[in-house]
Protein backbone atom coordinates (compact mmCIF):
# COMPACT_ATOMS: atom_id res chain seq x y z
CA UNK A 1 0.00 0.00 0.00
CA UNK A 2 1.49 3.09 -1.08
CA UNK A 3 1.34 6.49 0.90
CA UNK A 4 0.81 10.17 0.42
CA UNK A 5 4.59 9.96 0.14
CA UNK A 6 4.84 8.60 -2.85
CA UNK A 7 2.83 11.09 -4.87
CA UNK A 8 4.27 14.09 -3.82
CA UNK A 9 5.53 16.43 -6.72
CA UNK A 10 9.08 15.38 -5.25
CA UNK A 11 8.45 11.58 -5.77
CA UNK A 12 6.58 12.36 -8.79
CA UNK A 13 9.60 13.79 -10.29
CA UNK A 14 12.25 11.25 -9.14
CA UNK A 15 9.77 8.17 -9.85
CA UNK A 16 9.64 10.12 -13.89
CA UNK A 17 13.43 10.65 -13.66
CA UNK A 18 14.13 7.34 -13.08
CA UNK A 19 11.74 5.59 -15.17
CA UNK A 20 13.09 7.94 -18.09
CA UNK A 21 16.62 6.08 -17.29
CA UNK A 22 15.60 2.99 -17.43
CA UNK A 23 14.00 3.43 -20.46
CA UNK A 24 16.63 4.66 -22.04
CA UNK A 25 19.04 1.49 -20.44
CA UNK A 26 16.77 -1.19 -19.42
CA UNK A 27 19.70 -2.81 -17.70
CA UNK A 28 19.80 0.12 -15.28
CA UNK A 29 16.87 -1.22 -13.77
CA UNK A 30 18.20 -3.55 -11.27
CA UNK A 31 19.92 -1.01 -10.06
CA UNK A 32 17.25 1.84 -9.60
CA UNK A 33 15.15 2.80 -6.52
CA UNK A 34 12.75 0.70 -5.00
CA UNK A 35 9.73 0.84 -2.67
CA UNK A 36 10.57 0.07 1.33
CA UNK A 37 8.19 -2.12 2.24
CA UNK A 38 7.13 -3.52 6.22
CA UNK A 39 4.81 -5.27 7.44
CA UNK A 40 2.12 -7.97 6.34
CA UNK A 41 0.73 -5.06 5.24
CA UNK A 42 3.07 -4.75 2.70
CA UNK A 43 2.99 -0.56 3.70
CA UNK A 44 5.37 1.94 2.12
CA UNK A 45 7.57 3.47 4.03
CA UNK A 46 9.99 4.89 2.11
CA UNK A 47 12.53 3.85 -1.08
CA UNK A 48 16.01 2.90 -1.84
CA UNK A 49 18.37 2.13 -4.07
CA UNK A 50 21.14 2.97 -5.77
CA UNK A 51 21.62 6.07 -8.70
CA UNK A 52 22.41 3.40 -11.09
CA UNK A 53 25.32 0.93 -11.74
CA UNK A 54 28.59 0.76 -11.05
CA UNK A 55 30.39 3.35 -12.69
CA UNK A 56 34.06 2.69 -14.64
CA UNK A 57 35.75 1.97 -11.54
CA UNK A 58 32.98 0.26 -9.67
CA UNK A 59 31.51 3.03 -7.66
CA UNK A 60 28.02 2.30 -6.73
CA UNK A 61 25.90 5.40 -5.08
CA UNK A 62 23.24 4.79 -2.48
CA UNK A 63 19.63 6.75 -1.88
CA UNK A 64 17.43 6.41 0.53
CA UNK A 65 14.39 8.01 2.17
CA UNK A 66 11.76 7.25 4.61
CA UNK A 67 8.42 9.30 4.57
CA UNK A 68 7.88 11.46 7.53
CA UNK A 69 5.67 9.72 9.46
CA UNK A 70 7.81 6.72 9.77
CA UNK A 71 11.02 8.37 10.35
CA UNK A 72 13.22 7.25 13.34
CA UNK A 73 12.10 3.57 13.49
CA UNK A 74 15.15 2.24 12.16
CA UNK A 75 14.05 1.55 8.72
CA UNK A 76 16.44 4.18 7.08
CA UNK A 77 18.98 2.38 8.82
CA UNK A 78 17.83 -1.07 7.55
CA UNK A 79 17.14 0.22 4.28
CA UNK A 80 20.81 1.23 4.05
CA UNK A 81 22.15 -2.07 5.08
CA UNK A 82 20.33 -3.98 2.49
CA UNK A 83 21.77 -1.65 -0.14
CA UNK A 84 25.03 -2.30 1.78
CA UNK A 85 24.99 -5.72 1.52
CA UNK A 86 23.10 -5.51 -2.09
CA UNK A 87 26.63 -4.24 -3.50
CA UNK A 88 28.74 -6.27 -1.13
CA UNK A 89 27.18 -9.15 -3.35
CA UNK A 90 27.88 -7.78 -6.53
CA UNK A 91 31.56 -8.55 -8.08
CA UNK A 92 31.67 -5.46 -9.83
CA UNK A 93 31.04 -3.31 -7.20
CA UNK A 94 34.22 -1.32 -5.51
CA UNK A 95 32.95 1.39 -3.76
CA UNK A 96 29.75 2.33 -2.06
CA UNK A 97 29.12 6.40 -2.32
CA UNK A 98 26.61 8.67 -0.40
CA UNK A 99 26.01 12.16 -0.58
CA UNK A 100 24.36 14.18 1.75
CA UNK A 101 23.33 17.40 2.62
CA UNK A 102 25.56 18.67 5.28
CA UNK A 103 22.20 20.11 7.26
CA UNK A 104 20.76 16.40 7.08
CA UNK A 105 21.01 14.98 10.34
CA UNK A 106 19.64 12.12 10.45
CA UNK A 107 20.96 10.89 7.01
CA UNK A 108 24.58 11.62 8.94
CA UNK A 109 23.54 9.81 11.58
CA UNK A 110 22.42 7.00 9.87
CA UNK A 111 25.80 6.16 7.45
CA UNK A 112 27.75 6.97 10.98
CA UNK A 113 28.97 3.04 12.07
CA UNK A 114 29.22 1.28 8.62
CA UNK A 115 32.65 2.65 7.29
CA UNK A 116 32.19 5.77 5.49
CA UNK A 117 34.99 8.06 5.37
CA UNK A 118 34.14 12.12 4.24
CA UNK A 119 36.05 12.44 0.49
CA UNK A 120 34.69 15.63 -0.67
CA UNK A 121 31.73 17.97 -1.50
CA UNK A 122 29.51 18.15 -4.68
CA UNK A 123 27.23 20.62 -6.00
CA UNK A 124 23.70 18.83 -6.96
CA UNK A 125 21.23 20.73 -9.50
CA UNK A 126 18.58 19.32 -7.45
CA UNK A 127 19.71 19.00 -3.66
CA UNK A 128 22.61 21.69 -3.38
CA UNK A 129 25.16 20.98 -1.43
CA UNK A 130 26.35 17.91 -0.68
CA UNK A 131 28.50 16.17 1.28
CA UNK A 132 30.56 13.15 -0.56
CA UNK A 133 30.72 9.72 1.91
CA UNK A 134 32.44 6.54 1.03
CA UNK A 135 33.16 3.25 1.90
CA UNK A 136 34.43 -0.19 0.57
CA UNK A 137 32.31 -2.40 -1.14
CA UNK A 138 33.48 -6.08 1.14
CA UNK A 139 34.10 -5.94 4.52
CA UNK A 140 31.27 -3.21 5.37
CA UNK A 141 29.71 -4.03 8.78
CA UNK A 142 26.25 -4.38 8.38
CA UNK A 143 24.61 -5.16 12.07
């Protein structure tokens, strides 16, 4: 069951963005953003995934976002260890990136304890600044 979350002009526009990639490269698909799903319910909560595949040097990029009203439950935190261990599995996966906005909290707090080392900044047409956060692909802890 889907939320108000998920048809916000926000997750309009990524859910178009992304669909628009995949179309273009259908084998970007395994790699897009999926629905986080609890529950017998099958309720979403959120989505995650990863910006697309590895890159030339086999640097994946996470995303990940819970909607409001289920925030600070831990499912950010178990979203990002399934995309943790999602490119652990994967051979051609190096590196695991995230960027975040350096007034984002909770996104911080949820990386902190799985690796990630600060590498730089980047300037994102969408999100502004961000803050550039990465860690290697085997050996992550992911408890």
């Amino acid at each position: 069951m889907l939320t108000e979350y998920f048809v916000t002009d926000r997750a309009r526009w990524l859910w178009q963005f992304r669909l628009n990639q995949m179309a273009a490269d259908p084998g970007r698909a395994r790699w897009m953003v999926r629905q986080a799903i609890v529950g017998d319910e099958g309720l979403a909560v959120g989505h995650a995934g990863f910006h697309g595949p590895p890159d030339d040097v086999g640097t994946v990029e996470i995303g990940y976002s819970i909607a409001p009203g289920f925030r600070r439950r831990g499912y950010a935190r178990s979203a990002l260890i399934e995309l943790l261990r999602r490119a652990a599995a994967d051979t051609s996966v190096t590196t695991v990136r995230a960027t975040i906005s350096p007034d984002n909290v909770a996104s911080l707090a949820t990386i902190s304890g799985f690796g990630f080392v600060e590498v730089g900044e980047q300037w994102d047409e969408e999100d502004g600044l961000e803050l550039a956060f990465e860690v290697p692909a085997r050996g992550i802890p992911t408890t």
